[in-house]
Structures are given as C-alpha cells and as structure tokens.
ModelCIF file with pLDDT and N, C-alpha, C, O atoms, coordinates in Angstrom:
data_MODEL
#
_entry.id   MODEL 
#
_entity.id                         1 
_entity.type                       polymer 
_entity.pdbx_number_of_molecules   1 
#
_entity_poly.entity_id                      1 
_entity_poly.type                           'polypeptide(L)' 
_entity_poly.nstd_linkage                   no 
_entity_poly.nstd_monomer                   no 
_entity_poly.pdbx_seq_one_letter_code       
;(UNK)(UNK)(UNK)(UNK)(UNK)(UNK)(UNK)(UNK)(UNK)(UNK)(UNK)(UNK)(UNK)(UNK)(UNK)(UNK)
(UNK)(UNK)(UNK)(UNK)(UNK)(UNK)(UNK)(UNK)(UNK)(UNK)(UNK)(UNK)(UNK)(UNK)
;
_entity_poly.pdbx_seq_one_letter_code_can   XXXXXXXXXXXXXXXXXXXXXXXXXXXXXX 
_entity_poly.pdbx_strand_id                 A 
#
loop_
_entity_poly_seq.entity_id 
_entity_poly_seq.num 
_entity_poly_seq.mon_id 
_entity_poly_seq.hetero 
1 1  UNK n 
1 2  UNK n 
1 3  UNK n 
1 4  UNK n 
1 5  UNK n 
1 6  UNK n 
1 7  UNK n 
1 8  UNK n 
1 9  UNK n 
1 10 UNK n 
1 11 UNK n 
1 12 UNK n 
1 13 UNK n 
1 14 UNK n 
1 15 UNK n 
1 16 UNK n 
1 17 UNK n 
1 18 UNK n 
1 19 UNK n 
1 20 UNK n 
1 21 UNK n 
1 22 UNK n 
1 23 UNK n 
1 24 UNK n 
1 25 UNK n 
1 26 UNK n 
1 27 UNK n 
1 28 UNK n 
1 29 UNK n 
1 30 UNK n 
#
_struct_asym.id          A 
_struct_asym.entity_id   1 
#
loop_
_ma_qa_metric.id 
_ma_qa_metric.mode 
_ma_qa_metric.name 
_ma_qa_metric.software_group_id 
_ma_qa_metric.type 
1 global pLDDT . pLDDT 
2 local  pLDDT . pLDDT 
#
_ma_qa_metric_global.metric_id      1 
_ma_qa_metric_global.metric_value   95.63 
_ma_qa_metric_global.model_id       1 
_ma_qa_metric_global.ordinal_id     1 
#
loop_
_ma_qa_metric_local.label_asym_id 
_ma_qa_metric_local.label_comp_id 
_ma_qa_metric_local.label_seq_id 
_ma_qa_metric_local.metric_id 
_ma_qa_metric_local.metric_value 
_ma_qa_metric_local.model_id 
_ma_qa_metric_local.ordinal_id 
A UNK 1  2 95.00 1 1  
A UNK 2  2 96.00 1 2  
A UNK 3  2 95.00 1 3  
A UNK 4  2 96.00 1 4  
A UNK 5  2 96.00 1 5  
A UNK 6  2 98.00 1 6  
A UNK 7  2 98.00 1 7  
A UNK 8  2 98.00 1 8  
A UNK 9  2 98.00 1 9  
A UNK 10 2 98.00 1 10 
A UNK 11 2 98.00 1 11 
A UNK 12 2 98.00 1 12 
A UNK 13 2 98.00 1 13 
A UNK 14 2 97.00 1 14 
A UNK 15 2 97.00 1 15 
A UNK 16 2 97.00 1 16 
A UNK 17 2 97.00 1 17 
A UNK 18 2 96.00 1 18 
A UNK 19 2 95.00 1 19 
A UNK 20 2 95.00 1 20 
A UNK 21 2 96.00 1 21 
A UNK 22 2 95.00 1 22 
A UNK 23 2 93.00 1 23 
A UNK 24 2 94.00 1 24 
A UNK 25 2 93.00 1 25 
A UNK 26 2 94.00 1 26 
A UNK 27 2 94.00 1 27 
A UNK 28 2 93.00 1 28 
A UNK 29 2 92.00 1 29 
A UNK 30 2 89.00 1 30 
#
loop_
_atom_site.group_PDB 
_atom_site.id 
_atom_site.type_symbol 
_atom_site.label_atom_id 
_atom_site.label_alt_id 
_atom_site.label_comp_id 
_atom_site.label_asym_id 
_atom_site.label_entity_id 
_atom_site.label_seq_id 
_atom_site.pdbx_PDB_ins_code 
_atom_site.Cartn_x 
_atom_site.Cartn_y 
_atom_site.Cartn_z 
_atom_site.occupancy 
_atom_site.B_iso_or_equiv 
_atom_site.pdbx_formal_charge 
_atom_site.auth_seq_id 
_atom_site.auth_comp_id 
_atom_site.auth_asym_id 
_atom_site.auth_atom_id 
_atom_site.pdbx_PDB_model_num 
ATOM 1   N N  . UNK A 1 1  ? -25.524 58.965 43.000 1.00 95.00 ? 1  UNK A N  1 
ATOM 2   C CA . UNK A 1 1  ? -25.232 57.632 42.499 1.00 95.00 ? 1  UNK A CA 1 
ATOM 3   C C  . UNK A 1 1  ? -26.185 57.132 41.427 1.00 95.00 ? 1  UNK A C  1 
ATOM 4   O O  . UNK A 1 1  ? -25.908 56.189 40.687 1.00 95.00 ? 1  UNK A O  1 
ATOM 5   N N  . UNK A 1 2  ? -27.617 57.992 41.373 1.00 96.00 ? 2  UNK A N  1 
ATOM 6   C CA . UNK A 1 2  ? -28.181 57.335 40.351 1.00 96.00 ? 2  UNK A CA 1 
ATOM 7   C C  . UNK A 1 2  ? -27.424 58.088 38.534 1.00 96.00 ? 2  UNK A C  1 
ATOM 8   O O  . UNK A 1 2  ? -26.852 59.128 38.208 1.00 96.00 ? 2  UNK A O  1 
ATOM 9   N N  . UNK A 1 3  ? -27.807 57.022 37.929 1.00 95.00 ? 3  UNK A N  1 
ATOM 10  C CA . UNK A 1 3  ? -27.497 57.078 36.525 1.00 95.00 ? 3  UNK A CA 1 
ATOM 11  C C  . UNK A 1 3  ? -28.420 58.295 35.241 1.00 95.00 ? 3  UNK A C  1 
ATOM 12  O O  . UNK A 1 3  ? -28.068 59.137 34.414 1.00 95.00 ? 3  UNK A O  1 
ATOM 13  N N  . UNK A 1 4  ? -30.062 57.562 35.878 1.00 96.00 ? 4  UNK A N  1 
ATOM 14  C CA . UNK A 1 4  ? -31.057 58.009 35.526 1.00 96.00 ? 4  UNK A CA 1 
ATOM 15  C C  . UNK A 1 4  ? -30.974 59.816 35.150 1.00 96.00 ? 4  UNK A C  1 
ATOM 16  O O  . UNK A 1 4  ? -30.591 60.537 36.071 1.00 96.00 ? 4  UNK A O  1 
ATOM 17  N N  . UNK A 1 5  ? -31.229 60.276 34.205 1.00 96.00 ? 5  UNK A N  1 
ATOM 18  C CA . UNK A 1 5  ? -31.743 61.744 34.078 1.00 96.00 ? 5  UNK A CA 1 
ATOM 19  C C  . UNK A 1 5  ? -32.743 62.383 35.413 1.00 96.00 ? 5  UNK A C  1 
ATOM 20  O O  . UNK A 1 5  ? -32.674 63.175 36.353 1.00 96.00 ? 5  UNK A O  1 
ATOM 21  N N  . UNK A 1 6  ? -33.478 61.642 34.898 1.00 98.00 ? 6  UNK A N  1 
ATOM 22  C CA . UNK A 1 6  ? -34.280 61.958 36.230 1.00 98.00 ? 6  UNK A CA 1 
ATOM 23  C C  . UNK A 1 6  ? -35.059 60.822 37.310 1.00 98.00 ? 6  UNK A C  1 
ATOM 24  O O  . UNK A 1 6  ? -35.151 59.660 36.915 1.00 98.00 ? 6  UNK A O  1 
ATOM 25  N N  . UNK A 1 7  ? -35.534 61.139 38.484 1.00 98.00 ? 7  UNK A N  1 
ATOM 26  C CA . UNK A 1 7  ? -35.293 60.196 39.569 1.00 98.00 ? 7  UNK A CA 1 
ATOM 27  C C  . UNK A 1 7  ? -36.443 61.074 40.273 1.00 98.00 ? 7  UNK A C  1 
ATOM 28  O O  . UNK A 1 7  ? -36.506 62.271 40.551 1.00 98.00 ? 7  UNK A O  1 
ATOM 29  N N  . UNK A 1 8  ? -37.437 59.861 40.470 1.00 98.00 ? 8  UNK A N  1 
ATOM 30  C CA . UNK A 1 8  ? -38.661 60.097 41.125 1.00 98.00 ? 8  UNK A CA 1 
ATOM 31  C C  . UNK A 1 8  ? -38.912 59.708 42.686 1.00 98.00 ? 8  UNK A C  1 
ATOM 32  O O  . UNK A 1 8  ? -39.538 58.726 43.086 1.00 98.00 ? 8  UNK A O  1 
ATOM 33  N N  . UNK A 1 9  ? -38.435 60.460 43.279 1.00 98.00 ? 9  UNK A N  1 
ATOM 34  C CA . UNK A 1 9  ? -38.953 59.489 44.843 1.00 98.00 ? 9  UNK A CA 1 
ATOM 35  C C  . UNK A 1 9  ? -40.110 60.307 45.737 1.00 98.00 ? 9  UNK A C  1 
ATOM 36  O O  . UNK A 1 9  ? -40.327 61.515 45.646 1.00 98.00 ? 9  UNK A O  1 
ATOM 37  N N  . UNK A 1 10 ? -40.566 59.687 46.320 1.00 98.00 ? 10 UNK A N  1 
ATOM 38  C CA . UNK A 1 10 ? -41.990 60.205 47.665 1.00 98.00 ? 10 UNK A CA 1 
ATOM 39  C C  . UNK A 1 10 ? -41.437 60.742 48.137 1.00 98.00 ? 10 UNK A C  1 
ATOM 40  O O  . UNK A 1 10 ? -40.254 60.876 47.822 1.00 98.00 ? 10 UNK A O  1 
ATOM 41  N N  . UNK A 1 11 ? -42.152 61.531 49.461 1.00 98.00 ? 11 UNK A N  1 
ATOM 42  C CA . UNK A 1 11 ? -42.099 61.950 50.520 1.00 98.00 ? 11 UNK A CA 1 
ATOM 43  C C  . UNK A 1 11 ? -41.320 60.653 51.673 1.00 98.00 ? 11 UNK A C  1 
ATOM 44  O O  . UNK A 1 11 ? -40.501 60.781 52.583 1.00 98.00 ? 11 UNK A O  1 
ATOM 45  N N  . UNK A 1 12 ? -41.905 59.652 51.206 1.00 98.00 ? 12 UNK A N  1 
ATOM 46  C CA . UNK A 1 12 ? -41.547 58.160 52.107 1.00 98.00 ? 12 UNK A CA 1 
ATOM 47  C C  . UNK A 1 12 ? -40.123 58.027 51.790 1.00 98.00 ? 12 UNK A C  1 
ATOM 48  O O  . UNK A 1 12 ? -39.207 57.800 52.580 1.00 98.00 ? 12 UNK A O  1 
ATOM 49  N N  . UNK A 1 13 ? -40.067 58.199 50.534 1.00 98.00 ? 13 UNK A N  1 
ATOM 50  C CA . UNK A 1 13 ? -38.578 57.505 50.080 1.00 98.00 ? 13 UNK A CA 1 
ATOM 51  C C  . UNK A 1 13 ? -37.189 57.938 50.778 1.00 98.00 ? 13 UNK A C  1 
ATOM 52  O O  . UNK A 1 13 ? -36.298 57.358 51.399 1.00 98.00 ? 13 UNK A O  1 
ATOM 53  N N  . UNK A 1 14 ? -37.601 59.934 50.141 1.00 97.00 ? 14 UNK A N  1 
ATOM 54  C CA . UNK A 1 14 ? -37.055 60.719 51.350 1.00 97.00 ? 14 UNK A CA 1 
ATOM 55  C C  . UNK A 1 14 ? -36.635 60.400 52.423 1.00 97.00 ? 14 UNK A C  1 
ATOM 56  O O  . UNK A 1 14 ? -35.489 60.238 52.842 1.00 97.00 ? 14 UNK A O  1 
ATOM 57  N N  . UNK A 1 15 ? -37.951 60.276 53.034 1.00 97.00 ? 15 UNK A N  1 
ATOM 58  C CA . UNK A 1 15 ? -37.087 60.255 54.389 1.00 97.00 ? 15 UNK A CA 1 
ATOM 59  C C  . UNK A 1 15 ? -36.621 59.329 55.160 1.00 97.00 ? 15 UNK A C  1 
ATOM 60  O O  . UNK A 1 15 ? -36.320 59.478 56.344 1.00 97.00 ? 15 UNK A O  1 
ATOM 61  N N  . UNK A 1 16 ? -36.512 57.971 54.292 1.00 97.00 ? 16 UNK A N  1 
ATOM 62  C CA . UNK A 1 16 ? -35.922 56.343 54.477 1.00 97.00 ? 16 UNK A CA 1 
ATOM 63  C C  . UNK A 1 16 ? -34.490 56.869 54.190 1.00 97.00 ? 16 UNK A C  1 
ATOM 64  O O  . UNK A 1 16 ? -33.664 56.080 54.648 1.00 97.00 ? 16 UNK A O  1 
ATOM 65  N N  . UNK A 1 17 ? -33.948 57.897 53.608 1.00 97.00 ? 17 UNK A N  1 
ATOM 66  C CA . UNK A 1 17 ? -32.781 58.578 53.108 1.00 97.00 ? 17 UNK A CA 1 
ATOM 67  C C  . UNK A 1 17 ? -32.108 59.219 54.002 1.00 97.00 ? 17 UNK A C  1 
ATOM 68  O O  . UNK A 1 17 ? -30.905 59.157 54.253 1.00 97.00 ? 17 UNK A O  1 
ATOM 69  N N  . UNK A 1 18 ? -32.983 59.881 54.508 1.00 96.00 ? 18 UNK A N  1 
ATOM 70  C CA . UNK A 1 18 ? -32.786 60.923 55.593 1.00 96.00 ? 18 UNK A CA 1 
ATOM 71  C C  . UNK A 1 18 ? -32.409 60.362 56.798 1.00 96.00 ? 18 UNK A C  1 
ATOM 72  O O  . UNK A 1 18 ? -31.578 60.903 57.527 1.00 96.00 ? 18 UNK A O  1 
ATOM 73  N N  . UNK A 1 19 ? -33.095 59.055 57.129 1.00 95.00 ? 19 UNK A N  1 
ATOM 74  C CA . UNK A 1 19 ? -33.731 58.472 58.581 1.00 95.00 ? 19 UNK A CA 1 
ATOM 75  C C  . UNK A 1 19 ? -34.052 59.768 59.374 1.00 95.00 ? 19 UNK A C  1 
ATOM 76  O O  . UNK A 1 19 ? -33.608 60.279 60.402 1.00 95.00 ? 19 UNK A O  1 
ATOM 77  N N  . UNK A 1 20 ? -34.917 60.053 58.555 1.00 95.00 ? 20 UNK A N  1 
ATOM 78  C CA . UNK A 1 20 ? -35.911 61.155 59.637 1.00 95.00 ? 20 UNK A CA 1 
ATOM 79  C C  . UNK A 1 20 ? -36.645 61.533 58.695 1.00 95.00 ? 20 UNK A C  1 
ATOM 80  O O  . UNK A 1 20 ? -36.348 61.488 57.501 1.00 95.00 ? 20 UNK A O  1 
ATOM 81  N N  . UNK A 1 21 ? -38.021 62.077 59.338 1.00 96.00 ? 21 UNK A N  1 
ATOM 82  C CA . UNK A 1 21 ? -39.022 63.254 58.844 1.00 96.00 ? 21 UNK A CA 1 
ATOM 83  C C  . UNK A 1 21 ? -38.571 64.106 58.445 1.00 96.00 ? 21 UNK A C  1 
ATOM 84  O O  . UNK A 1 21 ? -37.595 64.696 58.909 1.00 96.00 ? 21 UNK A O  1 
ATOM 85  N N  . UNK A 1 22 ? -39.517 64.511 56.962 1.00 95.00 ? 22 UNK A N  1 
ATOM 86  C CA . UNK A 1 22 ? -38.588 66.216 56.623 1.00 95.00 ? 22 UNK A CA 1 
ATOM 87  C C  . UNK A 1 22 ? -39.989 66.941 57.189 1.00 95.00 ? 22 UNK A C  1 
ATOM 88  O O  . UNK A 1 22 ? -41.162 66.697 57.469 1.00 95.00 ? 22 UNK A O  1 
ATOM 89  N N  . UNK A 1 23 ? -39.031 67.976 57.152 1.00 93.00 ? 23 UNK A N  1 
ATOM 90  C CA . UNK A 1 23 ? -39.353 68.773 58.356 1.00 93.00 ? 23 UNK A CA 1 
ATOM 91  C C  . UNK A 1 23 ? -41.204 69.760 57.910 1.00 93.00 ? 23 UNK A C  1 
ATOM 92  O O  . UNK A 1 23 ? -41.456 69.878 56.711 1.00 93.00 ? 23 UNK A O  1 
ATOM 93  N N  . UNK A 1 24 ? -42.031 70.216 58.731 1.00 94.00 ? 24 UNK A N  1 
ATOM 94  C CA . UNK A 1 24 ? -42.725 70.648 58.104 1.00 94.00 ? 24 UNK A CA 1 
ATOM 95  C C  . UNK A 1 24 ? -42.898 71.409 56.775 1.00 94.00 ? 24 UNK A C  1 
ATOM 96  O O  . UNK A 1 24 ? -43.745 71.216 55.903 1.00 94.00 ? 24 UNK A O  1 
ATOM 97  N N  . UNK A 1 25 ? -41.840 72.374 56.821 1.00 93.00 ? 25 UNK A N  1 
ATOM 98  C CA . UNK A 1 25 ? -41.908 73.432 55.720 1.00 93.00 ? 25 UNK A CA 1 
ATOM 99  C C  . UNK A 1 25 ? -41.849 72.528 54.314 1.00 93.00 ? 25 UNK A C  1 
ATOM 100 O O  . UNK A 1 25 ? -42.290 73.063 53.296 1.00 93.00 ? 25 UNK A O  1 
ATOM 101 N N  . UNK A 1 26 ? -41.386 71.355 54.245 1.00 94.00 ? 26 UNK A N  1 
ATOM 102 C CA . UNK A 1 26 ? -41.228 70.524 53.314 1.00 94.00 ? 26 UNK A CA 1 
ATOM 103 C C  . UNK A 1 26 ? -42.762 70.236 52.456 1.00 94.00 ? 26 UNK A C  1 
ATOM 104 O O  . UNK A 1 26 ? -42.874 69.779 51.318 1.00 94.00 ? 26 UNK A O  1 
ATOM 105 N N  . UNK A 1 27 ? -43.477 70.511 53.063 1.00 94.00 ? 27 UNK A N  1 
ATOM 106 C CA . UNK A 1 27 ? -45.176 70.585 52.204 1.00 94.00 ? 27 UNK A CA 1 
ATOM 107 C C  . UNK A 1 27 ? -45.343 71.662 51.946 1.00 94.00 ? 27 UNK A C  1 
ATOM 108 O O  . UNK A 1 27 ? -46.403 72.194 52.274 1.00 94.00 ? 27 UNK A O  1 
ATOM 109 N N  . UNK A 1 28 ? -44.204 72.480 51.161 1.00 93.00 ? 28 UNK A N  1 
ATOM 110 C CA . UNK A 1 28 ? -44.595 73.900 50.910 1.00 93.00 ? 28 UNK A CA 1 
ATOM 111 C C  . UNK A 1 28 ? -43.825 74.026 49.835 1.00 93.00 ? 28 UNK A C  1 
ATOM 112 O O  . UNK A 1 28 ? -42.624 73.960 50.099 1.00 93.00 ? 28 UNK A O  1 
ATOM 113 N N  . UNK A 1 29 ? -44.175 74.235 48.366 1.00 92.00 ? 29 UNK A N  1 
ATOM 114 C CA . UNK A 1 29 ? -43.208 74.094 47.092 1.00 92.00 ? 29 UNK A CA 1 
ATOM 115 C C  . UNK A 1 29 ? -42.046 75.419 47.290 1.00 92.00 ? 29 UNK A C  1 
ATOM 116 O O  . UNK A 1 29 ? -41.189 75.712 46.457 1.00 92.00 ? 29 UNK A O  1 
ATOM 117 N N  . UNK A 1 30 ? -42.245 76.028 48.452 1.00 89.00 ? 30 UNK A N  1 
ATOM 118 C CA . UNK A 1 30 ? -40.863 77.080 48.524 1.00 89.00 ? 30 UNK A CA 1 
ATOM 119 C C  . UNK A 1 30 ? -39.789 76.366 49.632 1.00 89.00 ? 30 UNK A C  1 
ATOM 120 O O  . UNK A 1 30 ? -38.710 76.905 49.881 1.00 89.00 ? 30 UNK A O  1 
#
C-alpha cells in the first residue's frame, strides 16, 4: 500500500505489523 520507492521501517515497526516478534534468525542479514 505504500506509494514511496522506498520504505524504511525498524525492527519495532515490523513487528506492530506482524503483532508478533520476528523470530530470532531475523538478526541475521541471511
């Protein structure tokens, strides 16, 4: 839904998205 090229969100933002924690492996750029 966003318009924007590109779209910056946290770790927080995430997972207000999610309604949940991402999951450990998620602090791992693979």
């Amino acid at each position: 839904g966003r318009y924007a090229d590109t779209v910056v969100l946290s770790f927080k933002q995430i997972e207000d998205l999610i309604d949940g924690q991402l999951p450990a492996p998620a602090h791992f750029e693979e």
